[in-house]
C-alpha atoms as a PDB file:
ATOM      1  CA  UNK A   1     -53.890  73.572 115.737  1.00  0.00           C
ATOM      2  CA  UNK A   2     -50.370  75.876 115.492  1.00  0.00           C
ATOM      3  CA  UNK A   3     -47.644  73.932 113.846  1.00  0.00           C
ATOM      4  CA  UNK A   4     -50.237  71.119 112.595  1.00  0.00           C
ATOM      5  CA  UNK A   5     -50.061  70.174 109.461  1.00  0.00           C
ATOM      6  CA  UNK A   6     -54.270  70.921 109.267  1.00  0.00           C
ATOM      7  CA  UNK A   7     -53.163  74.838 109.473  1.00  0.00           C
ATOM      8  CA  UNK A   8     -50.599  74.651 106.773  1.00  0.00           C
ATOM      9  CA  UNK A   9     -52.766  72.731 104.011  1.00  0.00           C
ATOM     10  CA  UNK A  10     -55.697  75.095 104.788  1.00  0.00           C
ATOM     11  CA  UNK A  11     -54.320  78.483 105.293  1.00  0.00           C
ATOM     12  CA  UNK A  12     -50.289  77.950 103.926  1.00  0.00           C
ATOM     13  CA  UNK A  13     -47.414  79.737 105.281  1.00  0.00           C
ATOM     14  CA  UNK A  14     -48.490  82.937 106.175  1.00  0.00           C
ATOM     15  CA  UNK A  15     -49.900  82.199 109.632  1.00  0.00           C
ATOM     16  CA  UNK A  16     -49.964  84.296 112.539  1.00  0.00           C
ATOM     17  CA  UNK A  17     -46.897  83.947 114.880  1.00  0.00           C
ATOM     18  CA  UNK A  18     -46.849  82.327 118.178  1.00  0.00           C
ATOM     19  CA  UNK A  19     -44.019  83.008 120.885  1.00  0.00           C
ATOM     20  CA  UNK A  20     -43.988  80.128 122.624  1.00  0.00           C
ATOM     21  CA  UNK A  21     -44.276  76.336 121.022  1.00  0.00           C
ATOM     22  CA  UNK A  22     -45.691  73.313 123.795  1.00  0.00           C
ATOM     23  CA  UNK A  23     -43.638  70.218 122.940  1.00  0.00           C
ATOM     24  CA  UNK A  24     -44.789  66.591 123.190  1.00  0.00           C
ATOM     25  CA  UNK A  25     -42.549  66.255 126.504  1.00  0.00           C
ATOM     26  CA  UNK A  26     -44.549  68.929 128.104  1.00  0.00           C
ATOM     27  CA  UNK A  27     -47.642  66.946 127.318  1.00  0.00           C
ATOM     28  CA  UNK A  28     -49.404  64.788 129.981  1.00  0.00           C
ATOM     29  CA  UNK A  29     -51.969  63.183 127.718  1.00  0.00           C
ATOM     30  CA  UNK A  30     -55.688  63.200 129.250  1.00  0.00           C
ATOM     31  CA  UNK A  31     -56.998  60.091 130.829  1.00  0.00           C
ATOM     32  CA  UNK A  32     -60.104  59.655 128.335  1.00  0.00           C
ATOM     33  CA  UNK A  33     -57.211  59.105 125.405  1.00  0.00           C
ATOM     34  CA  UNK A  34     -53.728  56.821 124.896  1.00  0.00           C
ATOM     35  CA  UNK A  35     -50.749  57.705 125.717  1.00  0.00           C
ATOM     36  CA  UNK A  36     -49.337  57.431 121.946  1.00  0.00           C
ATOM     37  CA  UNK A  37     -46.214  60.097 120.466  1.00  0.00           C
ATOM     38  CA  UNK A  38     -48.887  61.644 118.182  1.00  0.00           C
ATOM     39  CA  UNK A  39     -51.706  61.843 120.657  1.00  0.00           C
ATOM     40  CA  UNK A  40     -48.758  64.070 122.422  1.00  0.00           C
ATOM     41  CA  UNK A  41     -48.159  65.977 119.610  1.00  0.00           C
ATOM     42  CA  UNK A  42     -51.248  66.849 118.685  1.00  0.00           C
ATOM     43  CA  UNK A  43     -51.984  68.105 122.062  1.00  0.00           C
ATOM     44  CA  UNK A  44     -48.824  69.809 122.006  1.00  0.00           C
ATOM     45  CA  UNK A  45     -50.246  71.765 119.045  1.00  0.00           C
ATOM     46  CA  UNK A  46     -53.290  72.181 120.692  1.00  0.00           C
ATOM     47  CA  UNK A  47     -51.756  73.804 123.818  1.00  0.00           C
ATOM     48  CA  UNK A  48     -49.790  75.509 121.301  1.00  0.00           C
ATOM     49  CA  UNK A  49     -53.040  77.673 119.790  1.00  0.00           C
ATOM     50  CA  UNK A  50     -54.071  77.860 123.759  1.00  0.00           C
ATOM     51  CA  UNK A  51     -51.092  79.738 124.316  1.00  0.00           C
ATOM     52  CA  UNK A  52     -51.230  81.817 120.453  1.00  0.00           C
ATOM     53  CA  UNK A  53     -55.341  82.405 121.743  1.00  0.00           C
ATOM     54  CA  UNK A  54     -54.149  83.959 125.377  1.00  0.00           C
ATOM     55  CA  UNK A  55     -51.738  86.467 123.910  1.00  0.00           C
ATOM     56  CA  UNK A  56     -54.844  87.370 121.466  1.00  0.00           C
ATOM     57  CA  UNK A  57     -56.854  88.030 124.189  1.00  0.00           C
ATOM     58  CA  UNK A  58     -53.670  89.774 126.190  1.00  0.00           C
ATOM     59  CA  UNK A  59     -53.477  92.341 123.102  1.00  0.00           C
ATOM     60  CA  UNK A  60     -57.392  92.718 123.346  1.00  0.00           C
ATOM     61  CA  UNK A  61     -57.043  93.798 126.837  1.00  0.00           C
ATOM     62  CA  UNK A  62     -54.072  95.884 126.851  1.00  0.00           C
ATOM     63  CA  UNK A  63     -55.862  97.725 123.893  1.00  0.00           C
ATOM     64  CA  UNK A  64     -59.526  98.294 126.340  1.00  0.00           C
ATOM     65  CA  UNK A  65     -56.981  99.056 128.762  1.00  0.00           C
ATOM     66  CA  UNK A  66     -55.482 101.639 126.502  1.00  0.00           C
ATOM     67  CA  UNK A  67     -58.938 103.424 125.962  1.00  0.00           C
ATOM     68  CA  UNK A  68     -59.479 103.916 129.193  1.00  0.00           C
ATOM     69  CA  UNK A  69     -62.784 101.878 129.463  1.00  0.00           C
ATOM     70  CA  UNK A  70     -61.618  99.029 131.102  1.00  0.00           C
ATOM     71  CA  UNK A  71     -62.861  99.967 134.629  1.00  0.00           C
ATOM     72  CA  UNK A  72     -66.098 100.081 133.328  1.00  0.00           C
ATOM     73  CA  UNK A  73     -66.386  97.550 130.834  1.00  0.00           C
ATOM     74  CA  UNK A  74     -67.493  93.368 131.792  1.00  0.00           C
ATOM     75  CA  UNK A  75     -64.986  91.086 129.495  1.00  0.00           C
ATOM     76  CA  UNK A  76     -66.236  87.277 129.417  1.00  0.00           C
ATOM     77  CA  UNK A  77     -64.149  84.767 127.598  1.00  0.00           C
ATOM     78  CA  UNK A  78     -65.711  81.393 126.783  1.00  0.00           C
ATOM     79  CA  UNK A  79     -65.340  78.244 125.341  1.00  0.00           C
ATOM     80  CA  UNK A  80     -67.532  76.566 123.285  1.00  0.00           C
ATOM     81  CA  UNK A  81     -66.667  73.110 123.161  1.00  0.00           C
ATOM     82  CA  UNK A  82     -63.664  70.824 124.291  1.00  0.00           C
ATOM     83  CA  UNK A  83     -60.561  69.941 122.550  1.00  0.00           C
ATOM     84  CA  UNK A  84     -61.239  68.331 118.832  1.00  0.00           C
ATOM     85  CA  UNK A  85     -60.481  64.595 119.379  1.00  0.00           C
ATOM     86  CA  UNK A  86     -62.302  61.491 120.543  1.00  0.00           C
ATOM     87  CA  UNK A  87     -64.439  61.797 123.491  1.00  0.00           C
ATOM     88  CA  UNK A  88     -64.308  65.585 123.573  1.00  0.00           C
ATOM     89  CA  UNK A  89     -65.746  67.983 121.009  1.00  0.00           C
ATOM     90  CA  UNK A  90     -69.174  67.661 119.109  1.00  0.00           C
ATOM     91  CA  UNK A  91     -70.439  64.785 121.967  1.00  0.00           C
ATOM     92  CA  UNK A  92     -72.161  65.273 125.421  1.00  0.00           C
ATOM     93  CA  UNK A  93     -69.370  64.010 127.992  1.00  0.00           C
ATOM     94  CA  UNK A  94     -67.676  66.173 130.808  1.00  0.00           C
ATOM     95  CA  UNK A  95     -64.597  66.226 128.413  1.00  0.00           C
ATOM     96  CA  UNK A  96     -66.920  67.942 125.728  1.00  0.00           C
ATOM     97  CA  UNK A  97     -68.922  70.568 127.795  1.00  0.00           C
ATOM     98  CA  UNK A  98     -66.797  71.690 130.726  1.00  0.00           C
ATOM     99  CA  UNK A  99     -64.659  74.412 129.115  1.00  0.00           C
ATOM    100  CA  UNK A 100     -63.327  77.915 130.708  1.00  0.00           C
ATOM    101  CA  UNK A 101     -65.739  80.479 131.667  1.00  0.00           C
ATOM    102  CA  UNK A 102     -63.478  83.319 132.283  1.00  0.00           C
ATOM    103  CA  UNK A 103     -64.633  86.785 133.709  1.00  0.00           C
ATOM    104  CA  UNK A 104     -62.664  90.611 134.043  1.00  0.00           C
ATOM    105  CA  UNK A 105     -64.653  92.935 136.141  1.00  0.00           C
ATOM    106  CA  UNK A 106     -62.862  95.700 138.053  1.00  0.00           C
ATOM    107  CA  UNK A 107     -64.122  95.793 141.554  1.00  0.00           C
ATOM    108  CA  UNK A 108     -67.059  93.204 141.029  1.00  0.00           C
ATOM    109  CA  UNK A 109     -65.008  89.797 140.691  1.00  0.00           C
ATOM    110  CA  UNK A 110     -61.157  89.394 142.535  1.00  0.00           C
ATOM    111  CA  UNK A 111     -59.196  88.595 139.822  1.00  0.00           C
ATOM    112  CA  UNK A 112     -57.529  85.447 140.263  1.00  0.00           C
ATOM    113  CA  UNK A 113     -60.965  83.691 142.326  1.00  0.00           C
ATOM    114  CA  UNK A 114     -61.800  80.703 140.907  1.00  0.00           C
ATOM    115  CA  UNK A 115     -65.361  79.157 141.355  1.00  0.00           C
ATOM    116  CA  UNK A 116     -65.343  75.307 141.232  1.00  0.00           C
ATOM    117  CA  UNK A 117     -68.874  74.532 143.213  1.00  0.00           C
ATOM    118  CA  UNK A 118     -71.384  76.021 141.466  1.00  0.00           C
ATOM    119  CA  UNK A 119     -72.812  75.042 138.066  1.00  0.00           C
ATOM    120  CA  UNK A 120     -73.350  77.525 135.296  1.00  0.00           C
ATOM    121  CA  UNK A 121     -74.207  76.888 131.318  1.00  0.00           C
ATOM    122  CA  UNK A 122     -74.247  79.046 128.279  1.00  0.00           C
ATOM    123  CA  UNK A 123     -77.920  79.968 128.731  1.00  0.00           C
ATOM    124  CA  UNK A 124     -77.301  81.442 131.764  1.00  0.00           C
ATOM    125  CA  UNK A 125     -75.129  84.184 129.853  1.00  0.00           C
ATOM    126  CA  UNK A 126     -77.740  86.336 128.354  1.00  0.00           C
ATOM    127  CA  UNK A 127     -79.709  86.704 132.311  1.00  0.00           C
ATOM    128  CA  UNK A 128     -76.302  87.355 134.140  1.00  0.00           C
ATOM    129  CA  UNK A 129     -75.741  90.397 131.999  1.00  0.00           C
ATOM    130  CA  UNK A 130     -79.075  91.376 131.832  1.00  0.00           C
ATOM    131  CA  UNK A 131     -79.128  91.661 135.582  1.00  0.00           C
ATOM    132  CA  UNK A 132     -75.628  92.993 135.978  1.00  0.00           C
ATOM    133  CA  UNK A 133     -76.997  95.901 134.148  1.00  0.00           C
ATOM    134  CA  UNK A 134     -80.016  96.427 135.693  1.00  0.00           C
ATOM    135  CA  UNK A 135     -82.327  95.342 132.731  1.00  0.00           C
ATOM    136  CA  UNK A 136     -85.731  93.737 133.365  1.00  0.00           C
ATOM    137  CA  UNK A 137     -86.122  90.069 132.480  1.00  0.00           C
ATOM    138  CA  UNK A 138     -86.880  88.954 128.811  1.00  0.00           C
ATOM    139  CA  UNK A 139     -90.420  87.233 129.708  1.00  0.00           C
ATOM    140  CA  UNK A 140     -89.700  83.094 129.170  1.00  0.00           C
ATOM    141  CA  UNK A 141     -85.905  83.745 128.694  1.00  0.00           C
ATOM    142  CA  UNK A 142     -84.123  80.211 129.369  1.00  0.00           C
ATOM    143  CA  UNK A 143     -81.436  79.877 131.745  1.00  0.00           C
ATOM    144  CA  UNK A 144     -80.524  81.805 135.240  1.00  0.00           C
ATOM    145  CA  UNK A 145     -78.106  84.565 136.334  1.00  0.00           C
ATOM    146  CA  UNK A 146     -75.085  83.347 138.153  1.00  0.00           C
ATOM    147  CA  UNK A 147     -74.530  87.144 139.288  1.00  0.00           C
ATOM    148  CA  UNK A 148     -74.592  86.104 142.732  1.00  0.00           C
ATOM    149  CA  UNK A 149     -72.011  83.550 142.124  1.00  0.00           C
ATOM    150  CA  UNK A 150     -69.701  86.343 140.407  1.00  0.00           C
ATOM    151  CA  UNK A 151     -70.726  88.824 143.555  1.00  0.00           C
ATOM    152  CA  UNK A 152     -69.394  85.931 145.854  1.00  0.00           C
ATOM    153  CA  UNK A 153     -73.042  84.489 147.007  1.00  0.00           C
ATOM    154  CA  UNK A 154     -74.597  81.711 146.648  1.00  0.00           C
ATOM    155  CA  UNK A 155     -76.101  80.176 143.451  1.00  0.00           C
ATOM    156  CA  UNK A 156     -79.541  77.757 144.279  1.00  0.00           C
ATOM    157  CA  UNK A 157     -81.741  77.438 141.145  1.00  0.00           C
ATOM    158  CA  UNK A 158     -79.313  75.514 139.331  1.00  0.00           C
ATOM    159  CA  UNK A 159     -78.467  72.281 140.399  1.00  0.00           C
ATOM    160  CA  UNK A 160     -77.966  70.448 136.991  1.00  0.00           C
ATOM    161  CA  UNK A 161     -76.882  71.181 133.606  1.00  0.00           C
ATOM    162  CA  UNK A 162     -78.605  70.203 130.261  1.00  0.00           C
ATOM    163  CA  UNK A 163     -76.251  69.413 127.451  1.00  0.00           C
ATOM    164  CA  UNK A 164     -77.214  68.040 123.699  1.00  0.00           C
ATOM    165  CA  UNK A 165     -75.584  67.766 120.351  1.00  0.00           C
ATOM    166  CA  UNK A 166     -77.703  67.747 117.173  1.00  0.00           C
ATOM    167  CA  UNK A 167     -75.492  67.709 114.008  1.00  0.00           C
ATOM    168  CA  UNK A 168     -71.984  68.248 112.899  1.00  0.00           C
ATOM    169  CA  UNK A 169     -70.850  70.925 110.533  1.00  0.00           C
ATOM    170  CA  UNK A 170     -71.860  68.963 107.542  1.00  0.00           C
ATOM    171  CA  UNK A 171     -75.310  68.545 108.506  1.00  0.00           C
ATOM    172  CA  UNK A 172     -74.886  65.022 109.248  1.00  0.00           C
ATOM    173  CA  UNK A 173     -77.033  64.363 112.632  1.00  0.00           C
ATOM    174  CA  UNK A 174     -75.945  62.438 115.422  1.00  0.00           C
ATOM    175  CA  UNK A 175     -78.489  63.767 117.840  1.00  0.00           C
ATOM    176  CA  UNK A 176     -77.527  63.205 121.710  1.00  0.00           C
ATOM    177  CA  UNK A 177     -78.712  64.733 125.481  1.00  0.00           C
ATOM    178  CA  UNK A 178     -77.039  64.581 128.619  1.00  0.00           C
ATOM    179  CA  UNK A 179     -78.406  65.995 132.168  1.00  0.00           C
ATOM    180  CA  UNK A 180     -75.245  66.305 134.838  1.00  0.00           C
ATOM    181  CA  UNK A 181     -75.409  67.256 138.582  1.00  0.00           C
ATOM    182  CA  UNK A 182     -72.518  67.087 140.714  1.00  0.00           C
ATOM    183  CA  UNK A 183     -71.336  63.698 140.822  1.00  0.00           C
ATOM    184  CA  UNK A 184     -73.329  61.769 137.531  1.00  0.00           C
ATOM    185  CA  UNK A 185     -73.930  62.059 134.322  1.00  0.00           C
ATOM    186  CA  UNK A 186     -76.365  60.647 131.863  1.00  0.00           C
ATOM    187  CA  UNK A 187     -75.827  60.384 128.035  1.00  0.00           C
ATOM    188  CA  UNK A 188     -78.918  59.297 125.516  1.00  0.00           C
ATOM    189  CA  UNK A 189     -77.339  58.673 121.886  1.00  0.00           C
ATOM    190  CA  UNK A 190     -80.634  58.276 120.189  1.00  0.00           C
ATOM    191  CA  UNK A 191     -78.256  57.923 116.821  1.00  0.00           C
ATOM    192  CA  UNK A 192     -76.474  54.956 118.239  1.00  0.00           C
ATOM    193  CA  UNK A 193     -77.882  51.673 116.327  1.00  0.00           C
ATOM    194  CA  UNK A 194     -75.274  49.413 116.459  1.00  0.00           C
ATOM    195  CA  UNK A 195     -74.363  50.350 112.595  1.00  0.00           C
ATOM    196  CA  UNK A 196     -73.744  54.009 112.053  1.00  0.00           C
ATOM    197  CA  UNK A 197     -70.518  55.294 112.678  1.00  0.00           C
ATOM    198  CA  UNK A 198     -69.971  59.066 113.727  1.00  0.00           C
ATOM    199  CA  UNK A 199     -67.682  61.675 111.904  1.00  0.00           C
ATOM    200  CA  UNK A 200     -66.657  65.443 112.548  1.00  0.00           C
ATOM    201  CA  UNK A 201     -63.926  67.190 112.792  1.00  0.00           C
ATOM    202  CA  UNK A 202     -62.183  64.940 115.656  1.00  0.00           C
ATOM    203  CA  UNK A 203     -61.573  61.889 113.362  1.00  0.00           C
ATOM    204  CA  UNK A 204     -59.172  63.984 111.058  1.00  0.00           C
ATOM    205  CA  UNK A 205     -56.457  64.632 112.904  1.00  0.00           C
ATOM    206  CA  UNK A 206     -53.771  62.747 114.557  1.00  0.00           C
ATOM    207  CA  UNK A 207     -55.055  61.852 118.010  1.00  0.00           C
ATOM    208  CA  UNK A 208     -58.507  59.523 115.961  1.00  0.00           C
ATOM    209  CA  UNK A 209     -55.506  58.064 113.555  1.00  0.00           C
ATOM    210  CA  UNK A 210     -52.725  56.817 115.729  1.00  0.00           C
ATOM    211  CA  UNK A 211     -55.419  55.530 117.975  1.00  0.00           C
ATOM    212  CA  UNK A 212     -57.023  53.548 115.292  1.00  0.00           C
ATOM    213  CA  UNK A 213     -53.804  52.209 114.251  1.00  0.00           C
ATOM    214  CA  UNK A 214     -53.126  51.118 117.494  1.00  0.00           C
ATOM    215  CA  UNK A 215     -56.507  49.197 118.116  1.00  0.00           C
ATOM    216  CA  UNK A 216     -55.676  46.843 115.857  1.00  0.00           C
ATOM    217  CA  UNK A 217     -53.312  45.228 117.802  1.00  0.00           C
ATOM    218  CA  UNK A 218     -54.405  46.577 121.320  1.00  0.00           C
ATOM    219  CA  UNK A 219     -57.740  45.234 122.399  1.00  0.00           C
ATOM    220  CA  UNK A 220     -58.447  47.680 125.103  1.00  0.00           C
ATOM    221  CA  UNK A 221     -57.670  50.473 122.813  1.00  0.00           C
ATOM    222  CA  UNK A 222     -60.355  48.522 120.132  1.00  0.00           C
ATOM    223  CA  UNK A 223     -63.110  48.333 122.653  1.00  0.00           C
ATOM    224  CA  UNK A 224     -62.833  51.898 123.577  1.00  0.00           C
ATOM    225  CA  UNK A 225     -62.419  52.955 119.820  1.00  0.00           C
ATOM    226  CA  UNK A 226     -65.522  50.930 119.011  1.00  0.00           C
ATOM    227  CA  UNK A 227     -67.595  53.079 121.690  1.00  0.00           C
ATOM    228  CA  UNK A 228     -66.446  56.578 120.117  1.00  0.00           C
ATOM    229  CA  UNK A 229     -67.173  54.875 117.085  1.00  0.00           C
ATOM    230  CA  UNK A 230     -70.524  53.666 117.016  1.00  0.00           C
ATOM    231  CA  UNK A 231     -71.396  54.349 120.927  1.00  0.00           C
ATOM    232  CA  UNK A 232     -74.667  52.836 122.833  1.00  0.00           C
ATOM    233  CA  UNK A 233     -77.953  54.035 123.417  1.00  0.00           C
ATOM    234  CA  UNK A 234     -77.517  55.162 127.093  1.00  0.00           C
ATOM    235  CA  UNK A 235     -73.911  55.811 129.257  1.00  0.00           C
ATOM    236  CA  UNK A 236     -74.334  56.394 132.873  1.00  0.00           C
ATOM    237  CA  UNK A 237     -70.806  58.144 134.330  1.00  0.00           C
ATOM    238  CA  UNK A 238     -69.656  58.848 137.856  1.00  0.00           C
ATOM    239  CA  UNK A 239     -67.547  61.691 136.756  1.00  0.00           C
ATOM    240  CA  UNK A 240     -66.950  63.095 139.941  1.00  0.00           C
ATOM    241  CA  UNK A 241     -64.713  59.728 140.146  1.00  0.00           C
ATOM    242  CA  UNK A 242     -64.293  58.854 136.858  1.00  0.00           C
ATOM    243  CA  UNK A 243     -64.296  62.579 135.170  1.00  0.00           C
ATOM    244  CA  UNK A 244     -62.871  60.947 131.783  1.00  0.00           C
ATOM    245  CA  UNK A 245     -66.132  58.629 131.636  1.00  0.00           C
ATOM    246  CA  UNK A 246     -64.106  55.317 131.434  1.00  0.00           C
ATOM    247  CA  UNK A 247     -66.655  53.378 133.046  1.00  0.00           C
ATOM    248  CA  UNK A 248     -70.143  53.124 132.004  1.00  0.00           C
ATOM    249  CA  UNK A 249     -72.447  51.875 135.058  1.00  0.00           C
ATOM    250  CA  UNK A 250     -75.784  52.293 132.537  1.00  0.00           C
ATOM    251  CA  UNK A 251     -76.270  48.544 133.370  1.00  0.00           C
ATOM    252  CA  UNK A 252     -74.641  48.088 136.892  1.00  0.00           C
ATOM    253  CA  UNK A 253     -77.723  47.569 139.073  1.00  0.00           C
ATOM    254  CA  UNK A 254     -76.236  49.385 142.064  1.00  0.00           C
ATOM    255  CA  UNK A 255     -76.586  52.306 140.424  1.00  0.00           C
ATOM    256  CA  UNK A 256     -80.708  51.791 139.357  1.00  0.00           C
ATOM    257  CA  UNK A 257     -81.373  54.628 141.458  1.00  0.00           C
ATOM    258  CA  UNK A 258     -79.367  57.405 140.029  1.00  0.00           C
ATOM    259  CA  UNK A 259     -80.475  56.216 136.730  1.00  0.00           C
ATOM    260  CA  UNK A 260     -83.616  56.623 136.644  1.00  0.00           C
ATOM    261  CA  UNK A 261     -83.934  59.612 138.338  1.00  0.00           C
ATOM    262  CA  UNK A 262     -81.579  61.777 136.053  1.00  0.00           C
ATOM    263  CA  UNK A 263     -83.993  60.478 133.094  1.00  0.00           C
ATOM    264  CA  UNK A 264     -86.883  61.724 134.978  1.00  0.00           C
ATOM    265  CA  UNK A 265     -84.922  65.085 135.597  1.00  0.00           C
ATOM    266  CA  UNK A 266     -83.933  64.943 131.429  1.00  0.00           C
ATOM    267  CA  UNK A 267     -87.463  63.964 130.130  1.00  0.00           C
ATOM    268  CA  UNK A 268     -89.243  66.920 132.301  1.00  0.00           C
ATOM    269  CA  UNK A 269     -86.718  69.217 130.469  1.00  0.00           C
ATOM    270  CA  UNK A 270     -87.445  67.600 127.534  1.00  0.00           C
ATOM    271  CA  UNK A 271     -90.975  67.775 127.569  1.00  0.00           C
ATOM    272  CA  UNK A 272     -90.701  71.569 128.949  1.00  0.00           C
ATOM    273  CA  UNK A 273     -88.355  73.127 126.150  1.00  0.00           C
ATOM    274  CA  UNK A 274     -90.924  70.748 123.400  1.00  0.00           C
ATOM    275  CA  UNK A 275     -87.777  68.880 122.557  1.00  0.00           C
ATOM    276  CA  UNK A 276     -88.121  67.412 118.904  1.00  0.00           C
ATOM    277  CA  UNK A 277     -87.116  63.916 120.506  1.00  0.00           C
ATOM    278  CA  UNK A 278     -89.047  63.455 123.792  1.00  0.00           C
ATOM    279  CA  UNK A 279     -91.314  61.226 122.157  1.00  0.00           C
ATOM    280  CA  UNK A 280     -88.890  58.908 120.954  1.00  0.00           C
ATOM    281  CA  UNK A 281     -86.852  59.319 124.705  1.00  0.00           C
ATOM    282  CA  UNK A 282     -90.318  57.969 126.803  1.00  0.00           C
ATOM    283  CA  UNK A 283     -91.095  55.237 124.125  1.00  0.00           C
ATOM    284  CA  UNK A 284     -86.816  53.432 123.864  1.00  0.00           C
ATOM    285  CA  UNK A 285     -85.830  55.202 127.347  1.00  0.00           C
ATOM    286  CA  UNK A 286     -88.111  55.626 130.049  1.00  0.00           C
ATOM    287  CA  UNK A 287     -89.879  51.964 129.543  1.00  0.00           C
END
């Protein structure tokens, strides 16, 4: 992140410039981590590179602008995963997977609207643009165009969203799934044995450190450390309540219901995109 000390030992000095620098007391630290000085400084830096990323994307503009194509020319800007620390990037929770889907189109989408009903993933990127320009469906092509969503209609063939994680960078696997709809979400961590511990690139900075420091003389801080840690086989999440997934109902029985039916809704998916673990979902999961 800008500033960090991550940026200086692998790229030195000579990094690019940022105008404005996010301090620790502009920070409100997300509910899914502690409130600790260098969880807030971290995210300072983070917010930091959000800020050094937006004038990027400012110059990119003002240069389309400059060519004189910009009237005529669709500019998406995505995300591909949440923040690097616990609970967010390289795992399956709301924290991880809801990220900015941001879209310029002179005279098709009112700039400033903002769209907070409908769901939309990354598959659905590749049939949006094929039908904004008029191009004939790629036969079998996952995913659905959210067109109508951008035109100001209604979207109704999407009512869920599919997330999974295989490996990390290093090739280590921690293979995970998650279905959400608009209130739940359910997590399968078929890597989760009681004895494995994850890693990636959100244990190396300072938000995983000061927060393991802490643990050992917080208990609530251990517990929660010991689910990033080594996690369980299933989390259930009411994250229209609980968006930072504090609260896993997996085993509360007044929630049966919902359980088992987002399983059913994940192993049909499963089964239909011949996921590599289906089998081993229906023999530990759907029992």
């Amino acid at each position: 992140f800008a500033g960090s000390d991550n940026e200086r030992k692998y790229w030195g000095e000579d990094l690019p410039k940022f105008s404005r620098q996010i301090s620790p007391e502009d920070v409100t630290v997300p509910g899914f981590l502690f409130d600790l000085p260098e969880v807030k400084q971290e995210i300072a830096e983070y917010y930091t590179s959000v800020y050094r990323c937006d004038e990027t994307v400012g110059a990119i503009l003002k240069a389309l602008d400059d060519s004189g194509f910009s009237d005529n020319t669709i500019v998406m800007f995505i995300s591909d995963n949440g923040m690097s620390v616990p609970f967010a990037k390289s795992n399956c929770y709301l924290n991880s997977n809801k990220t900015p889907w941001i879209i310029r189109w002179p005279g098709q989408v009112p700039a400033g609207s903002i769209d907070s009903t409908h769901f939309i993933s990354g598959i659905d990127y590749m049939p949006t643009i094929l039908h904004a320009l008029h191009l004939s469906k790629v036969p079998d092509m996952d995913g659905y165009s959210f067109l109508p969503i951008l035109k100001g209609e209604q979207q109704k063939k999407r009512k869920v969203v599919f997330t999974q994680f295989n490996k990390i960078y290093a090739g280590i696997k921690y293979p995970m799934r998650c279905v959400q709809d608009e209130r739940y979400g359910y997590i399968v961590n078929f890597w989760s044995d009681g004895n494995h511990q994850i890693k990636g690139e959100s244990l190396s900075g300072r938000t995983f450190k000061s927060m393991s420091k802490a643990a050992l003389s917080d208990t609530a801080l251990a517990k929660r450390m010991d689910l990033f840690k080594f996690r369980v086989g299933e989390e259930l999440y009411d994250f229209k309540n609980d968006p930072d997934g504090l609260i896993n109902l997996i085993a509360d029985p007044t929630h049966h219901n919902e359980k088992q039916r987002l399983k059913e809704i994940l192993y049909t998916e499963m089964k239909r995109s011949k996921d590599p673990w289906r089998t081993e979902f229906k023999e530990r999961f759907m029992q």
